[in-house]
C-alpha atoms as a PDB file:
ATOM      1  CA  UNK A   1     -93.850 -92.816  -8.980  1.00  0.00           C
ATOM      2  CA  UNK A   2     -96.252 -92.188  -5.574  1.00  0.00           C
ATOM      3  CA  UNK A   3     -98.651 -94.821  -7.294  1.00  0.00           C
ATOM      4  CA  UNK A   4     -95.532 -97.134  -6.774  1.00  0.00           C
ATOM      5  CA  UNK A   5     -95.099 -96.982  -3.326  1.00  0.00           C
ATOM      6  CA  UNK A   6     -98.864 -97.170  -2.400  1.00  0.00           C
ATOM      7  CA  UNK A   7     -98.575-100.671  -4.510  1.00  0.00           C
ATOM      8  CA  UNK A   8     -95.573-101.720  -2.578  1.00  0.00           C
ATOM      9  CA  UNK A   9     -96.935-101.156   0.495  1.00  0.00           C
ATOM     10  CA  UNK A  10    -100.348-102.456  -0.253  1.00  0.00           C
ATOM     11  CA  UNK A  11     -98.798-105.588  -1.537  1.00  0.00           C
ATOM     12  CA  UNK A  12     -96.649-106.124   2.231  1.00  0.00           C
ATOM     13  CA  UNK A  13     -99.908-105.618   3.873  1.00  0.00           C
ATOM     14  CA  UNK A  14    -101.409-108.216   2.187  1.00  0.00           C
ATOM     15  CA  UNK A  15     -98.271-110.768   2.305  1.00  0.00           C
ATOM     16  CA  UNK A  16     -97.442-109.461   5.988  1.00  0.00           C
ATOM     17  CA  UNK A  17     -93.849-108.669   4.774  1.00  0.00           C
ATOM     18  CA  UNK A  18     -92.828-106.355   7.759  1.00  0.00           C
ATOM     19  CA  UNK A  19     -89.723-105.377   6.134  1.00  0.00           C
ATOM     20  CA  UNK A  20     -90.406-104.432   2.896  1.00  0.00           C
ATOM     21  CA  UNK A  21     -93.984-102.192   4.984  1.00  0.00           C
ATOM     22  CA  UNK A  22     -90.958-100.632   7.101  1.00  0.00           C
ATOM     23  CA  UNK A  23     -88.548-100.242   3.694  1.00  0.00           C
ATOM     24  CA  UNK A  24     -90.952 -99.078   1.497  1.00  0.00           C
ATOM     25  CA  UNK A  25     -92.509 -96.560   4.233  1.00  0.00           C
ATOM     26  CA  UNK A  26     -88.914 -95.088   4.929  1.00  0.00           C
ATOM     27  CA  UNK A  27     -88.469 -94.653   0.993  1.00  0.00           C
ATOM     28  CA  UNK A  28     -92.085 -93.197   0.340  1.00  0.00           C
ATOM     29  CA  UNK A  29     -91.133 -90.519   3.355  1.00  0.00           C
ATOM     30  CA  UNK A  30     -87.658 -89.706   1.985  1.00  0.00           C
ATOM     31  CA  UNK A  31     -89.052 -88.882  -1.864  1.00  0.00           C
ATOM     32  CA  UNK A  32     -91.276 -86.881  -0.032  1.00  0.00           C
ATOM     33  CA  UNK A  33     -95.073 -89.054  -0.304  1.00  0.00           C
ATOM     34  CA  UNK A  34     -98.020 -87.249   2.275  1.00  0.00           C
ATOM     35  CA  UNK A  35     -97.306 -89.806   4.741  1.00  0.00           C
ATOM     36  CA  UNK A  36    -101.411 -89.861   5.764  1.00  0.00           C
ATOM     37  CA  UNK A  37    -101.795 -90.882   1.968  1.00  0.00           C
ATOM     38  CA  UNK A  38     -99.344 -94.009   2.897  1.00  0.00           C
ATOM     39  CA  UNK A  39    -102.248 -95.034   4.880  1.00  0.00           C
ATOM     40  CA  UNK A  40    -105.113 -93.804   3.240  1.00  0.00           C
ATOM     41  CA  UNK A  41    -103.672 -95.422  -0.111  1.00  0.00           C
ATOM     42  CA  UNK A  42    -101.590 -98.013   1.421  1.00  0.00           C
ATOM     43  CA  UNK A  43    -101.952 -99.579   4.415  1.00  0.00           C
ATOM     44  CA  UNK A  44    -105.830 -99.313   3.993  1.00  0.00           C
ATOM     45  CA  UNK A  45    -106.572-100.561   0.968  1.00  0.00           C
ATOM     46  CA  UNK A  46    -103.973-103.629   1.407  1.00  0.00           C
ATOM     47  CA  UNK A  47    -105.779-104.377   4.703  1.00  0.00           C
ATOM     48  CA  UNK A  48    -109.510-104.173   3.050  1.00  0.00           C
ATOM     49  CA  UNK A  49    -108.386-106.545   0.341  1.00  0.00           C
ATOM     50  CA  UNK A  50    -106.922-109.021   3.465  1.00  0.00           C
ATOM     51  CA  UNK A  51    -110.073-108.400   4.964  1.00  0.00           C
ATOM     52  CA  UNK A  52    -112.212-109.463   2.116  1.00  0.00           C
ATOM     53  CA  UNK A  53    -110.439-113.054   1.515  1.00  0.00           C
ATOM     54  CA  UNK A  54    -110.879-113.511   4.952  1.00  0.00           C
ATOM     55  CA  UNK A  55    -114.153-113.534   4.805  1.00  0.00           C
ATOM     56  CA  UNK A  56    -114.554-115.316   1.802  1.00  0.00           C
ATOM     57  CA  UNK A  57    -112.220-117.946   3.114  1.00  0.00           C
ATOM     58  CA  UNK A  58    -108.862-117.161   0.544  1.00  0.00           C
ATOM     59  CA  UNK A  59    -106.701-116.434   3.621  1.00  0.00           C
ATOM     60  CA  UNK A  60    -106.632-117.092   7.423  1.00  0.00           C
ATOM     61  CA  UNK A  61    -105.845-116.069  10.642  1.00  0.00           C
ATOM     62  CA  UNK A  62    -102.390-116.409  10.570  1.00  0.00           C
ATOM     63  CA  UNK A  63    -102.419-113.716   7.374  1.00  0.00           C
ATOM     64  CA  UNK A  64    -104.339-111.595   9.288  1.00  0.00           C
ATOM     65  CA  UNK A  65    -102.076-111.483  12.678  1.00  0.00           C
ATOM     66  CA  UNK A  66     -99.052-110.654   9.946  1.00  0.00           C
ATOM     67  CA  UNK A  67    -100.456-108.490   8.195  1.00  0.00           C
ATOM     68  CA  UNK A  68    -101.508-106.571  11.256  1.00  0.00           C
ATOM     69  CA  UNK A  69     -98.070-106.550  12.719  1.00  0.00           C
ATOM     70  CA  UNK A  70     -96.825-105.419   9.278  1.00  0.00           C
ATOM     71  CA  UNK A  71     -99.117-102.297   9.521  1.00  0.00           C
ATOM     72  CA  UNK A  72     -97.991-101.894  13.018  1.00  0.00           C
ATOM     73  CA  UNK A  73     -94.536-101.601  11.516  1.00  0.00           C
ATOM     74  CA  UNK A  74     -95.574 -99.416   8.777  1.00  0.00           C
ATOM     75  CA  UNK A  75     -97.658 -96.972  11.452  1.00  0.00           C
ATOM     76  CA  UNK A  76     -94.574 -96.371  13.726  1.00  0.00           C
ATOM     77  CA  UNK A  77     -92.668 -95.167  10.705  1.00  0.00           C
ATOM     78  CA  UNK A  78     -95.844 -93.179   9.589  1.00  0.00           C
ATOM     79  CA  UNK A  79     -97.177 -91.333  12.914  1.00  0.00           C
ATOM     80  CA  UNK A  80     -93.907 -89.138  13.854  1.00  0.00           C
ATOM     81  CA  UNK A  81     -94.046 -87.378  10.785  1.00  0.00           C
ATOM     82  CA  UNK A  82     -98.424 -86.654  10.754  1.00  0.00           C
ATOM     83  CA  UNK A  83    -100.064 -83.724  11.832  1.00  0.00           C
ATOM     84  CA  UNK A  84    -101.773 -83.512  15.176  1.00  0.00           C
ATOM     85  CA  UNK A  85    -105.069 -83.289  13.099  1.00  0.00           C
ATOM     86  CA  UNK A  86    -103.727 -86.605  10.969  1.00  0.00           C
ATOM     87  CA  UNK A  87    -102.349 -88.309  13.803  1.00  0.00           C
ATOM     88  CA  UNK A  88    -106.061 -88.525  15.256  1.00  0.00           C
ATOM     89  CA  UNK A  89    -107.737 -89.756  12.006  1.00  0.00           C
ATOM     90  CA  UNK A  90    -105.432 -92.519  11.675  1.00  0.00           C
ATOM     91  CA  UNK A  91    -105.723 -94.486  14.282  1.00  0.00           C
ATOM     92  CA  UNK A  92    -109.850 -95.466  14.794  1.00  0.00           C
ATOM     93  CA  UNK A  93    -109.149 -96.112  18.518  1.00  0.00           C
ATOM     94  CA  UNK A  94    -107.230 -98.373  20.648  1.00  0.00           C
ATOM     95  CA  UNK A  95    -108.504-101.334  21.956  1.00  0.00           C
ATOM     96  CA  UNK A  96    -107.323-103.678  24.654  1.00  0.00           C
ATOM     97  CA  UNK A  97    -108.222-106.892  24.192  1.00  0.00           C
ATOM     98  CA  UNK A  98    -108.020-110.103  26.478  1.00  0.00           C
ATOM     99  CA  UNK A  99    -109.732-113.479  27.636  1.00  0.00           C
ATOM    100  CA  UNK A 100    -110.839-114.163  31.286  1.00  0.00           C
ATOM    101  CA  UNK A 101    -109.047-115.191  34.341  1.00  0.00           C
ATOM    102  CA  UNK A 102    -109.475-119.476  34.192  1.00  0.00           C
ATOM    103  CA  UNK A 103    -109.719-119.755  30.376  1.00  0.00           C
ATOM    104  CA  UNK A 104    -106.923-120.403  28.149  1.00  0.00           C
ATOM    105  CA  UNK A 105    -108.405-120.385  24.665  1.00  0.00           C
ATOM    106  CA  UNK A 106    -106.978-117.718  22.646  1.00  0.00           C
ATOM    107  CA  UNK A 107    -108.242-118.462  18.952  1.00  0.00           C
ATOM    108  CA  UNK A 108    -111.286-115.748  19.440  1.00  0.00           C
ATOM    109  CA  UNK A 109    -109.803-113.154  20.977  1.00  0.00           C
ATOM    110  CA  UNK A 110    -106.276-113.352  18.330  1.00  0.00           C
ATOM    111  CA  UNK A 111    -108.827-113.404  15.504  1.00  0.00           C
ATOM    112  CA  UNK A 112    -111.003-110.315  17.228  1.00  0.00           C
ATOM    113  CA  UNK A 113    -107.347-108.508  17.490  1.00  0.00           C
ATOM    114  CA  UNK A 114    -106.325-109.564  13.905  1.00  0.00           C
ATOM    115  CA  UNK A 115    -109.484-108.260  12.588  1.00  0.00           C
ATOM    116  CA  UNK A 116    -109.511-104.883  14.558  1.00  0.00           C
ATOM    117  CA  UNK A 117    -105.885-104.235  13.221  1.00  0.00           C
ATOM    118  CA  UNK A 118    -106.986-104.922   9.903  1.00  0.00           C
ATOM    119  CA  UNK A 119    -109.459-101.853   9.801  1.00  0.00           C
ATOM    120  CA  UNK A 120    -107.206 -99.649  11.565  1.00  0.00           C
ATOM    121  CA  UNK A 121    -107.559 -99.995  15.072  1.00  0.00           C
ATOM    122  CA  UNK A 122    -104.339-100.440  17.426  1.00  0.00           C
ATOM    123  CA  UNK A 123    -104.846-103.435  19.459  1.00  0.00           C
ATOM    124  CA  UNK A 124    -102.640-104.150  22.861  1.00  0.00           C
ATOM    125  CA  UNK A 125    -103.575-107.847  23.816  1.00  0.00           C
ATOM    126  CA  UNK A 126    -103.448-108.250  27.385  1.00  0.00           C
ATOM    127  CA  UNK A 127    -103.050-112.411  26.943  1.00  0.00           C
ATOM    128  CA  UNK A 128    -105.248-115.131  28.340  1.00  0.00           C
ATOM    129  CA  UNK A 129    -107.104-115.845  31.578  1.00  0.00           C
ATOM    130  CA  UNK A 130    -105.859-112.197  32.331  1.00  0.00           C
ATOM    131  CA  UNK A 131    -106.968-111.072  35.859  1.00  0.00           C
ATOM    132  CA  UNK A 132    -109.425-108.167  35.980  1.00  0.00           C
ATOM    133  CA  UNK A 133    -106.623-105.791  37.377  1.00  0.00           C
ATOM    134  CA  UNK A 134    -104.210-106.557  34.998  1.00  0.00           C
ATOM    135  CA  UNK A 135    -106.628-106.069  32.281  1.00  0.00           C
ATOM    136  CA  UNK A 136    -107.643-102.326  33.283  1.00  0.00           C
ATOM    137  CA  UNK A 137    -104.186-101.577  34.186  1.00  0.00           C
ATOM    138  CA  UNK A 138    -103.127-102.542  30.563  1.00  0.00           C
ATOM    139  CA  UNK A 139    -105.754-100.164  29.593  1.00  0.00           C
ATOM    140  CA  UNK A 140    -104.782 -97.482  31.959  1.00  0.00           C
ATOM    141  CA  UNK A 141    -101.134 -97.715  30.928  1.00  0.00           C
ATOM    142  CA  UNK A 142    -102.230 -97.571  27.142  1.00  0.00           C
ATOM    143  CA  UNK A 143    -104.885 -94.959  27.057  1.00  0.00           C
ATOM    144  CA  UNK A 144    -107.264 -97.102  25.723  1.00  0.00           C
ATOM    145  CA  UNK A 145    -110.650 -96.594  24.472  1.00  0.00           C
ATOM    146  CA  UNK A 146    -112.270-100.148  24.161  1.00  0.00           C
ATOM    147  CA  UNK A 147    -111.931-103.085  26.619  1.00  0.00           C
ATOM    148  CA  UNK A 148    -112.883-106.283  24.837  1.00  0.00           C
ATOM    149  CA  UNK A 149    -113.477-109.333  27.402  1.00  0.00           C
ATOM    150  CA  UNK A 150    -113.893-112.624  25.882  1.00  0.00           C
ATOM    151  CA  UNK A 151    -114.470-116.383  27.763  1.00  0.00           C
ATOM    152  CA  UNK A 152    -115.513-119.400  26.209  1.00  0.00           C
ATOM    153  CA  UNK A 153    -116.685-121.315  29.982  1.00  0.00           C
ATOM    154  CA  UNK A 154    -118.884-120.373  31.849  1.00  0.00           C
ATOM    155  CA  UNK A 155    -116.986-120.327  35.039  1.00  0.00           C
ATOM    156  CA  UNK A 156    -114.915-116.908  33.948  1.00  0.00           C
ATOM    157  CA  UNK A 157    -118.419-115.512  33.204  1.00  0.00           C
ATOM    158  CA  UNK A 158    -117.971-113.077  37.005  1.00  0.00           C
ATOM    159  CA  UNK A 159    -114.984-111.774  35.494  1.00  0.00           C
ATOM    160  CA  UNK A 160    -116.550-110.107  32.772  1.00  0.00           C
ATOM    161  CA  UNK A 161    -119.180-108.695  35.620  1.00  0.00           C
ATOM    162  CA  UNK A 162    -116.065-108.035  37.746  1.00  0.00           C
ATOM    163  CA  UNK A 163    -114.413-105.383  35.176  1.00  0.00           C
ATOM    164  CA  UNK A 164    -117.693-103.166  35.322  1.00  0.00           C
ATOM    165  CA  UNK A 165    -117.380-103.486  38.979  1.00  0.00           C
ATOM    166  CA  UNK A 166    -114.007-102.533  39.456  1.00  0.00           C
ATOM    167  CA  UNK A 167    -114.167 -99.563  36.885  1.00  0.00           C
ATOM    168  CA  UNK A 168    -117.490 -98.336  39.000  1.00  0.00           C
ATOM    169  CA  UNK A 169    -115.489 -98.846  42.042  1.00  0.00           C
ATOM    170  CA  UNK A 170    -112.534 -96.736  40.882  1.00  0.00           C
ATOM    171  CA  UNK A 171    -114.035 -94.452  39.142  1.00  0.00           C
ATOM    172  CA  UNK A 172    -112.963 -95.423  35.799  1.00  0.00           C
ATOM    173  CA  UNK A 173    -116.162 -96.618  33.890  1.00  0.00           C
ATOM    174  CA  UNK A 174    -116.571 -93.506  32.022  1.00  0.00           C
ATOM    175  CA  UNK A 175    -113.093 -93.618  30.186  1.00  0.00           C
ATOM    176  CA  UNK A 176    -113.353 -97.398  29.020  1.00  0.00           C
ATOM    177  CA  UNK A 177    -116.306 -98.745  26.879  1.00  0.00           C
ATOM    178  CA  UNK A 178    -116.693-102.528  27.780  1.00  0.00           C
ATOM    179  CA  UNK A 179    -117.320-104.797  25.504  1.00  0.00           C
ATOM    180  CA  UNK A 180    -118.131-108.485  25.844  1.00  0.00           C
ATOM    181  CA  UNK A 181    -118.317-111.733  23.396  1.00  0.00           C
ATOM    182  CA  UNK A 182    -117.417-115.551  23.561  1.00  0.00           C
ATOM    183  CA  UNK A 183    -119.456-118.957  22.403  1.00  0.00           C
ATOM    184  CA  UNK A 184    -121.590-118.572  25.845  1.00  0.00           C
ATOM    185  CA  UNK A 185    -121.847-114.822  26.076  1.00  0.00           C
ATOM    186  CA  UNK A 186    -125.012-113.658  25.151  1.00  0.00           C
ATOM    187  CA  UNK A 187    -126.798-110.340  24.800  1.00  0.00           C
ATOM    188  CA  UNK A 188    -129.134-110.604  28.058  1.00  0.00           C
ATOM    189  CA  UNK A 189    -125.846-111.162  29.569  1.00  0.00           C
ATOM    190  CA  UNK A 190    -124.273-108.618  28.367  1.00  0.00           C
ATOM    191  CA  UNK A 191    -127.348-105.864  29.713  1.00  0.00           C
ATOM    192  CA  UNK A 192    -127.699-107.866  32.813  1.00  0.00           C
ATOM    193  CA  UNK A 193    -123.717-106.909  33.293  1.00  0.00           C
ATOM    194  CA  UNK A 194    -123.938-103.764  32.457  1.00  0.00           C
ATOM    195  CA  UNK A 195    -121.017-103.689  29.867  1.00  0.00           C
ATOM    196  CA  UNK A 196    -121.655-101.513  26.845  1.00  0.00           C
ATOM    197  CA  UNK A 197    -122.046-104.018  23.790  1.00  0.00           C
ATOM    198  CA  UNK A 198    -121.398-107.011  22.413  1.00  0.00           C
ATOM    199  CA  UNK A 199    -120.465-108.754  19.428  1.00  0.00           C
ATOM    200  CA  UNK A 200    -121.254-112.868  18.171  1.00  0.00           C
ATOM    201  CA  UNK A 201    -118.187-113.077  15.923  1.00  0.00           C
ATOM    202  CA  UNK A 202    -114.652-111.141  15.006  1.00  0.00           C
ATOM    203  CA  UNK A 203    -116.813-109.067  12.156  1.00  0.00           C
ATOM    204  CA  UNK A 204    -119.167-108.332  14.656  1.00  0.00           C
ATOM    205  CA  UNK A 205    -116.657-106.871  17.107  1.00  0.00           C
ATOM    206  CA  UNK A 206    -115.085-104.859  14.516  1.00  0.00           C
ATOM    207  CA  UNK A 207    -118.816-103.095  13.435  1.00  0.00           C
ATOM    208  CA  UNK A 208    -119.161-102.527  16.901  1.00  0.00           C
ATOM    209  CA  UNK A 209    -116.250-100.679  17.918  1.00  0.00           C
ATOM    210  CA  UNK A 210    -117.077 -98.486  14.761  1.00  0.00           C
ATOM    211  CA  UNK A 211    -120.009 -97.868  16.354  1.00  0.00           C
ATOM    212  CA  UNK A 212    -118.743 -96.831  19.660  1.00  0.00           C
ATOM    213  CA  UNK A 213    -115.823 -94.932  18.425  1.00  0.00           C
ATOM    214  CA  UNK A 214    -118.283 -92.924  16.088  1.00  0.00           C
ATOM    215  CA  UNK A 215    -121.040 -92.413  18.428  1.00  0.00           C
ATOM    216  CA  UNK A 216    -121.604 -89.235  20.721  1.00  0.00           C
ATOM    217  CA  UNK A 217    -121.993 -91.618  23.796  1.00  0.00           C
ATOM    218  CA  UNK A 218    -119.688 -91.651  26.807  1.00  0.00           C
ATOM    219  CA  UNK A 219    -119.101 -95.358  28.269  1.00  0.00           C
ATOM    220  CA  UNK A 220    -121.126 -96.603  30.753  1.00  0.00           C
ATOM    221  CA  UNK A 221    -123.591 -94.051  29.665  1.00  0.00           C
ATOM    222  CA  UNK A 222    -125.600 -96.048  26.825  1.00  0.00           C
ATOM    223  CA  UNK A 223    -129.744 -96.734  28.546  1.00  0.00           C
ATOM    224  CA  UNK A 224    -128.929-100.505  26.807  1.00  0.00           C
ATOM    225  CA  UNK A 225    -125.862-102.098  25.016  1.00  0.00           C
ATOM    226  CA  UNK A 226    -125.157-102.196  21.516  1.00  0.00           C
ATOM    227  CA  UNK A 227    -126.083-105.395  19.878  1.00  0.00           C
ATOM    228  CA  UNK A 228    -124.104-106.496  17.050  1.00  0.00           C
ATOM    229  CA  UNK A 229    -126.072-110.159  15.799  1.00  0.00           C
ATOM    230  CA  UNK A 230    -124.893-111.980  12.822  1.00  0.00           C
ATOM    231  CA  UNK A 231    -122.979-110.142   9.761  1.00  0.00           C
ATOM    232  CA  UNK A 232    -123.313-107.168  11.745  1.00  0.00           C
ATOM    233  CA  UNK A 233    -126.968-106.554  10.726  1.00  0.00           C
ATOM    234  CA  UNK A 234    -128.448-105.793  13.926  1.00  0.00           C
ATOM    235  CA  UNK A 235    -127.922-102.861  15.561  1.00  0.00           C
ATOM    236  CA  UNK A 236    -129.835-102.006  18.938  1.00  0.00           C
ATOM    237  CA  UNK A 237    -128.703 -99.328  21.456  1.00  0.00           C
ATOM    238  CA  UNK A 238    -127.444 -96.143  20.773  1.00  0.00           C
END
């Protein structure tokens, strides 16, 4: 009978059914199911599958953003009833994600948020050309543990520069790693900046803020950013 509800809920992930994740959650809890296995058996394994015909093209981005609000759904049910212990394996960290003040494109950084979701991250998108303040504020008000700045012109490229600055400034850059990415961005930008990595595509992003959450290194701390190149296959920094 357990098996059932892991299938159920697996099978909402993957067709982003927020309902039936928030139904079959609520009826997995009250025939009493380890709610940390709803995850572990669940959400996760739903989301890896999503994940996997993403990449080989079977599904898109719009699958993606529903499936990661469906999880959201599912997680809200889930958390309230986890240990403390639980609680903190759950959730791999919480990222903020945005796009910089003067650009309005919003394809990269939904599919960077999608993608993040998908392997268990929560994600609090601060919106497009999002002004430097706003941005760290988001991330103040949400405890987060990962800025992610993306532009795709060249003329938002100080902003990204500006959100080190203002967390040196205030005193802030050790609670926030900073991560950077866009068509334009490029690694010697991203040392020259002094943000702590950066990542060429969604996949990228999502090995690198495994990386970061995993690590022993405090932001703002790292001698040289994380590189994540193509596929995720190179990895320099530490």
């Amino acid at each position: 009978m357990t098996k059932q509800y892991f299938k159920r809920l697996s099978d909402a992930m993957i067709t982003g059914d927020e309902e039936e994740a928030e139904a079959c959650v609520n009826d997995a809890i009250g025939a009493g199911v380890d709610p940390i296995m709803l995850i572990n058996k669940g959400i996760q394994p739903g989301m890896d599958e999503l994940g996997e015909k993403f990449e080989t093209g079977e599904v898109f981005l719009v699958e993606l953003i529903l499936a990661g609000d469906a999880a959201k759904i599912a997680l809200n049910v889930i958390l309230p009833h986890l240990s403390d212990e639980d609680s903190r394996s759950a959730i791999k960290g919480t990222v903020v994600t945005a796009t910089m003040f003067g650009d309005n494109h919003d394809i990269g950084k939904n599919l960077v948020s999608a993608m993040l979701s998908t392997y268990g991250f929560n994600v609090v998108d601060a919106g497009i050309s999002a002004p430097v303040r706003e941005i760290i504020e988001k991330a103040e008000s949400v405890g987060a543990d990962i800025i992610a700045a993306s532009t795709l012109i060249t003329t938002s490229f100080p902003y990204q520069r500006q959100i080190i600055r203002f967390l040196n400034d205030s005193g802030l850059r050790e609670k926030y790693f900073v991560i950077v990415g866009g068509g334009p961005v490029t690694p010697a930008w991203t040392e020259e900046i002094g943000a702590d990595g950066y990542g060429r595509d969604a996949n990228d992003a999502v090995t690198l803020c495994q990386h970061l959450m995993e690590g022993d290194s405090l932001p703002g701390s790292l001698s040289e950013p994380v590189i994540i190149g193509a596929l995720g296959k190179q990895l320099i920094g530490r």
